[in-house]
C-alpha atoms as a PDB file:
ATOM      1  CA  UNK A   1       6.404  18.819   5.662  1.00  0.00           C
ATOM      2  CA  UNK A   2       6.481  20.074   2.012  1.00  0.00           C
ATOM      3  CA  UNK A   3       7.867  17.618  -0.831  1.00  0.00           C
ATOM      4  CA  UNK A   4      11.548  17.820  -1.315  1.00  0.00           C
ATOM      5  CA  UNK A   5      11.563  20.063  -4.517  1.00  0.00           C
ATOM      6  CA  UNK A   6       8.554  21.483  -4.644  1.00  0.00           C
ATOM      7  CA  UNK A   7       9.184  24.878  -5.426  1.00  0.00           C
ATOM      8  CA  UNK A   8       5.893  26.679  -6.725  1.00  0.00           C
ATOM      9  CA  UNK A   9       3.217  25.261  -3.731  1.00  0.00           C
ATOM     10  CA  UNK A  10      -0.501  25.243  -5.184  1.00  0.00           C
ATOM     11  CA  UNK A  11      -2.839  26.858  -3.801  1.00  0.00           C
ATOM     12  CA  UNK A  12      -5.548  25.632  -2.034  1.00  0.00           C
ATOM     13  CA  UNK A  13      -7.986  26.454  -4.654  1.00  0.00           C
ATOM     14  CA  UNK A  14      -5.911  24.413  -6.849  1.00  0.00           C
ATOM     15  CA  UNK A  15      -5.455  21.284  -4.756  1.00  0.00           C
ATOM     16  CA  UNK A  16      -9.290  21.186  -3.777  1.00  0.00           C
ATOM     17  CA  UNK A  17      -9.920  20.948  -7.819  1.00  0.00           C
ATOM     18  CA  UNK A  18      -7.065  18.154  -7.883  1.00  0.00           C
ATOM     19  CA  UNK A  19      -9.249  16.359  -4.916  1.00  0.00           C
ATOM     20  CA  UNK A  20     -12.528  16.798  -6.739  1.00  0.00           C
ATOM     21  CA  UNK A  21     -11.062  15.444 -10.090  1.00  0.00           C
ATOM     22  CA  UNK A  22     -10.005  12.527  -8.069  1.00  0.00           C
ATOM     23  CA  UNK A  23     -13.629  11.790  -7.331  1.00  0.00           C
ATOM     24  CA  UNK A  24     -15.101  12.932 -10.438  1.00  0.00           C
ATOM     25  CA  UNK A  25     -13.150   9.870 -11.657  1.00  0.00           C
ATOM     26  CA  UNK A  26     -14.416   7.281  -9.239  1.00  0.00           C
ATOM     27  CA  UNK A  27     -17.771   8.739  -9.938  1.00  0.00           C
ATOM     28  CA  UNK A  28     -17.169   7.886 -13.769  1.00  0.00           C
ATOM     29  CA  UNK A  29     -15.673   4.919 -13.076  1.00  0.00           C
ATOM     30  CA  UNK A  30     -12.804   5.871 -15.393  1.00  0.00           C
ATOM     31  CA  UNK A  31      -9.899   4.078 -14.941  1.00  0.00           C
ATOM     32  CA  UNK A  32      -7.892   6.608 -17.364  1.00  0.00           C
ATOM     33  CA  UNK A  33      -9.024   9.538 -15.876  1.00  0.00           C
ATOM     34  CA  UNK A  34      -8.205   8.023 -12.454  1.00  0.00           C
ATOM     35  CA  UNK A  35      -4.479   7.781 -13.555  1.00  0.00           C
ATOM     36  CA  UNK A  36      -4.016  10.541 -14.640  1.00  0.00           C
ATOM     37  CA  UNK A  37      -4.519  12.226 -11.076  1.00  0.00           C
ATOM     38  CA  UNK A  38      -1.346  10.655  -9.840  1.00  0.00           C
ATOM     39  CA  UNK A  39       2.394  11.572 -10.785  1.00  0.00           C
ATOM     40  CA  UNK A  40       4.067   8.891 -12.786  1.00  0.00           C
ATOM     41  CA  UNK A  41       5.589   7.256 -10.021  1.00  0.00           C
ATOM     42  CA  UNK A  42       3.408   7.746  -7.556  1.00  0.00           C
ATOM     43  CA  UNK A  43       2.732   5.657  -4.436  1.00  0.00           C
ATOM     44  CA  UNK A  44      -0.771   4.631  -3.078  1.00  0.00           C
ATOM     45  CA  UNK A  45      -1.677   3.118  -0.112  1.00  0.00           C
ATOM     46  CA  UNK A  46      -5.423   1.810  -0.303  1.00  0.00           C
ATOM     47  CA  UNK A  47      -6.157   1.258   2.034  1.00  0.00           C
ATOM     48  CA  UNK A  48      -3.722   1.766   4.593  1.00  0.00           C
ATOM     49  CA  UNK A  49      -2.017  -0.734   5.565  1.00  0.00           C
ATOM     50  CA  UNK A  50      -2.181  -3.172   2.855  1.00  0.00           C
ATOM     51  CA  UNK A  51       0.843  -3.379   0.490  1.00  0.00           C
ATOM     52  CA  UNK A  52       1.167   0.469  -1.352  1.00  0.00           C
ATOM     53  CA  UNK A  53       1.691   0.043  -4.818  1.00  0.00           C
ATOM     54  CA  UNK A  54       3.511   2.051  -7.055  1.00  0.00           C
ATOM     55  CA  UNK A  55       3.390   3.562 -10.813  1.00  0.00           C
ATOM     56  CA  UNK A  56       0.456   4.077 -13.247  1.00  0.00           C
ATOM     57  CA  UNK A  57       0.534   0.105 -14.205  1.00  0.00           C
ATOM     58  CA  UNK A  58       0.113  -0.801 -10.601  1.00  0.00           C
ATOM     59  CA  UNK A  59      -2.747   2.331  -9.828  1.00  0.00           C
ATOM     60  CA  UNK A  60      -4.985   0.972 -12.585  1.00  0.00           C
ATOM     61  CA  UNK A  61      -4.809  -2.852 -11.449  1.00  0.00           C
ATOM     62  CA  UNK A  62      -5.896  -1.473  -8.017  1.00  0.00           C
ATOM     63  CA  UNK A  63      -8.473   1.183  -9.395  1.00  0.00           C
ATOM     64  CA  UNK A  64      -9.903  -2.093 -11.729  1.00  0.00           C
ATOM     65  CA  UNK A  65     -10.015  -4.329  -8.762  1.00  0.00           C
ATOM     66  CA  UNK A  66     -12.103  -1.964  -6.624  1.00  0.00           C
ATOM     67  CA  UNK A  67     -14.623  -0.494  -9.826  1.00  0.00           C
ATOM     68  CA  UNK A  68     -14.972  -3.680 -11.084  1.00  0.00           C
ATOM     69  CA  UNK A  69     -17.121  -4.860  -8.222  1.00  0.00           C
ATOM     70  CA  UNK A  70     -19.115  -1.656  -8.833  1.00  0.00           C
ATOM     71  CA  UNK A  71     -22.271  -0.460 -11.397  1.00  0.00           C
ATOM     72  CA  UNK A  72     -22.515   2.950 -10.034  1.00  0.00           C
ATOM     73  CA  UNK A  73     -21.308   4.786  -7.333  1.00  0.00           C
ATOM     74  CA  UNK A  74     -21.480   8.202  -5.795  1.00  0.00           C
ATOM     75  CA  UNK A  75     -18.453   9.362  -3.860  1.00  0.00           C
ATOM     76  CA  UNK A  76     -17.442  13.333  -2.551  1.00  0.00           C
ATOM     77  CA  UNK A  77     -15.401  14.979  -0.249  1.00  0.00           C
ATOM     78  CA  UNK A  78     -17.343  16.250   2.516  1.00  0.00           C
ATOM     79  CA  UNK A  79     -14.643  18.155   4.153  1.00  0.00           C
ATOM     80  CA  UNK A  80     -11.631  19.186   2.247  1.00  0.00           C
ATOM     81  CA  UNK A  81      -8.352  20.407   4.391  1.00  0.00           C
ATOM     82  CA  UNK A  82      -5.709  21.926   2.554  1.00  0.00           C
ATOM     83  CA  UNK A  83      -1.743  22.275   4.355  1.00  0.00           C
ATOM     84  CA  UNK A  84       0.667  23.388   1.915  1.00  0.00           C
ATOM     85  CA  UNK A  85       0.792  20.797  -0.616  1.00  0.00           C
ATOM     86  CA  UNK A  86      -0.952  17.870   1.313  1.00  0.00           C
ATOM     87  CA  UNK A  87      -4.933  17.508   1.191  1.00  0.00           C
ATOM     88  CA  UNK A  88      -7.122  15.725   4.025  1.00  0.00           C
ATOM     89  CA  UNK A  89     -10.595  14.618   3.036  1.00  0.00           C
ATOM     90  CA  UNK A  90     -13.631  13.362   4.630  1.00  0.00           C
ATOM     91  CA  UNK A  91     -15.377  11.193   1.889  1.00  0.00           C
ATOM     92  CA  UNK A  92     -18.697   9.809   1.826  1.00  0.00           C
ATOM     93  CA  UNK A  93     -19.885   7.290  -1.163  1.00  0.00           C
ATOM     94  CA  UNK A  94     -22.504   4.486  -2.024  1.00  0.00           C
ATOM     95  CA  UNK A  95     -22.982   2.546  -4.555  1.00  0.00           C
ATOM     96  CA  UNK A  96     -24.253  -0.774  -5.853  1.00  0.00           C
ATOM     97  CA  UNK A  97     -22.112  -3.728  -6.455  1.00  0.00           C
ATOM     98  CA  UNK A  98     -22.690  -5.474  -9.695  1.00  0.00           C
ATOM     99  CA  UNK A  99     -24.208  -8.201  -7.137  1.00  0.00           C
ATOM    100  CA  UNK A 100     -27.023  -5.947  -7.284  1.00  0.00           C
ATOM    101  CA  UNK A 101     -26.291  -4.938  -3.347  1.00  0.00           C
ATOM    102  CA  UNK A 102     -26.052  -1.861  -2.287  1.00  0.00           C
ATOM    103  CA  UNK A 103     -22.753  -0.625  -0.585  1.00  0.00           C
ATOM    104  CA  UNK A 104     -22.013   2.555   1.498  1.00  0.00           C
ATOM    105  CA  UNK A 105     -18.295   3.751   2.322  1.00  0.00           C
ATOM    106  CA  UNK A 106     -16.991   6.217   4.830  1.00  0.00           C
ATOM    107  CA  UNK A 107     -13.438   7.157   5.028  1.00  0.00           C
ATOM    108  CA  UNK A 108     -10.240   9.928   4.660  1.00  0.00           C
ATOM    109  CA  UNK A 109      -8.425  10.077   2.369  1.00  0.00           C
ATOM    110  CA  UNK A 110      -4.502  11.990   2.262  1.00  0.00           C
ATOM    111  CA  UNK A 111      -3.237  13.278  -0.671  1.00  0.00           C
ATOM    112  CA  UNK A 112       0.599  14.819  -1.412  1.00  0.00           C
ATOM    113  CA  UNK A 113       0.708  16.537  -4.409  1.00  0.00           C
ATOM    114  CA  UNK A 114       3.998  17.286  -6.137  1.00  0.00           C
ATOM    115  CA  UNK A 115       4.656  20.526  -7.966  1.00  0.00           C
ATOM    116  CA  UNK A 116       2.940  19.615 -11.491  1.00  0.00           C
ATOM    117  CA  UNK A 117      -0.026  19.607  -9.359  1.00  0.00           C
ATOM    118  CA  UNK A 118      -0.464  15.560  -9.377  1.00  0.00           C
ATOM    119  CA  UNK A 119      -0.608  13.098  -6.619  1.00  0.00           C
ATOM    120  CA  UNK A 120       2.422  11.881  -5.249  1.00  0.00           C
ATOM    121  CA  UNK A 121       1.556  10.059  -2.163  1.00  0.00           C
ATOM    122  CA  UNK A 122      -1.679   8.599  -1.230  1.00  0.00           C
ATOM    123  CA  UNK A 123      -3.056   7.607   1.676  1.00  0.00           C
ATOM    124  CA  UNK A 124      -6.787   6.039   1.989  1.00  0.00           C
ATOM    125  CA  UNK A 125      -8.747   4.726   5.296  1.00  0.00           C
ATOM    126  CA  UNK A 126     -11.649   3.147   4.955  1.00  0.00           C
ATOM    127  CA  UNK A 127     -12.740  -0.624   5.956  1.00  0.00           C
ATOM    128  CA  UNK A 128     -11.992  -2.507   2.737  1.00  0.00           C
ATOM    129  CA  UNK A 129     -13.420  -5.798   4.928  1.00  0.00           C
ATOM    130  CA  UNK A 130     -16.353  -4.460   5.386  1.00  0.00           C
ATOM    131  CA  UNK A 131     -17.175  -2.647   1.869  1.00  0.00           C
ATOM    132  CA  UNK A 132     -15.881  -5.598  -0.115  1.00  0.00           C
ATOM    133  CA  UNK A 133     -17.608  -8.387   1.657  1.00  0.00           C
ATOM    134  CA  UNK A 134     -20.921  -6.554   0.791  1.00  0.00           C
ATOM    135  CA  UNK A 135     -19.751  -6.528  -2.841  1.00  0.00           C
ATOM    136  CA  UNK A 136     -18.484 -10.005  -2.798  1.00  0.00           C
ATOM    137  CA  UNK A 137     -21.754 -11.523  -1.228  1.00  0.00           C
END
C-alpha cells in the first residue's frame, strides 16, 4: 500500500540511498544527521513493539538513548528490498559499548518513505534485551 498522497514514487535507486544514509548516520553516530532521515512528523517504532514515538524531538531522545551506550559501531544493510515507496532491510552491526564490551546486532528494519523522499514510518526488529544487556553489563 502506497502513502496516501504520494504522488511522484522514488525509485528504487533513490530509496536504497535514503536506507544507506540512514546507516551512514548510525555509523557516525550523528544524532543530526539521523534526524534528518525522517519526515517531520514521523513515527518510529524501535523496536517493535515498544511504545513508537513520534516527531524529530522524540527520534533524537531515542537515537541518544541507543548511541549513547555506544563508542563505535558498524552497521549495513545486507539485503535491501525496495516495493514502491516502502524499503525492507536485512542489517547486520557490531560495535563496542562504552563498557568496553563488544556488542553484535542482527535485525530488519521497514522503512515508508513519503514523497520528499524522507521516512515516514519506521519499523525496527531486533532484540533490544539482548543487545542492551551486553551494553549495560
Amino acid at each position: 500500500m502506497v502513502t496516501k498522497g504520494l504522488t511522484m514514487p522514488l525509485s528504487p535507486d533513490e530509496i536504497r540511498d535514503r536506507v544507506d544514509r540512514y546507516f551512514a548516520a548510525w555509523r557516525a553516530l550523528d544524532p543530526t544527521a539521523w534526524t534528518a532521515c525522517f519526515a517531520s512528523d514521523a513515527i518510529s517504532h524501535e523496536p517493535y513493539g515498544a511504545t513508537p514515538v513520534q516527531g524529530q524531538a522524540a527520534l533524537k531522545t531515542l537515537f541518544h538513548s541507543i548511541a549513547s551506550a555506544l563508542q563505535e559501531v558498524t552497521i549495513y544493510a545486507q539485503e535491501t528490498h525496495v516495493s514502491h515507496n516502502r524499503a525492507a532491510v536485512l542489517f547486520h552491526g557490531q560495535g563496542i559499548g562504552r563498557n568496553g564490551k563488544p556488542v553484535e546486532v542482527k535485525g530488519i528494519d521497514v522503512f515508508e518513505f513519503n514523497e520528499a523522499g524522507e521516512i515516514q514510518t519506521f519499523w525496527a526488529y531486533w532484540d533490544p534485551a539482548t543487545v542492551l544487556a551486553k551494553l549495560r553489563g
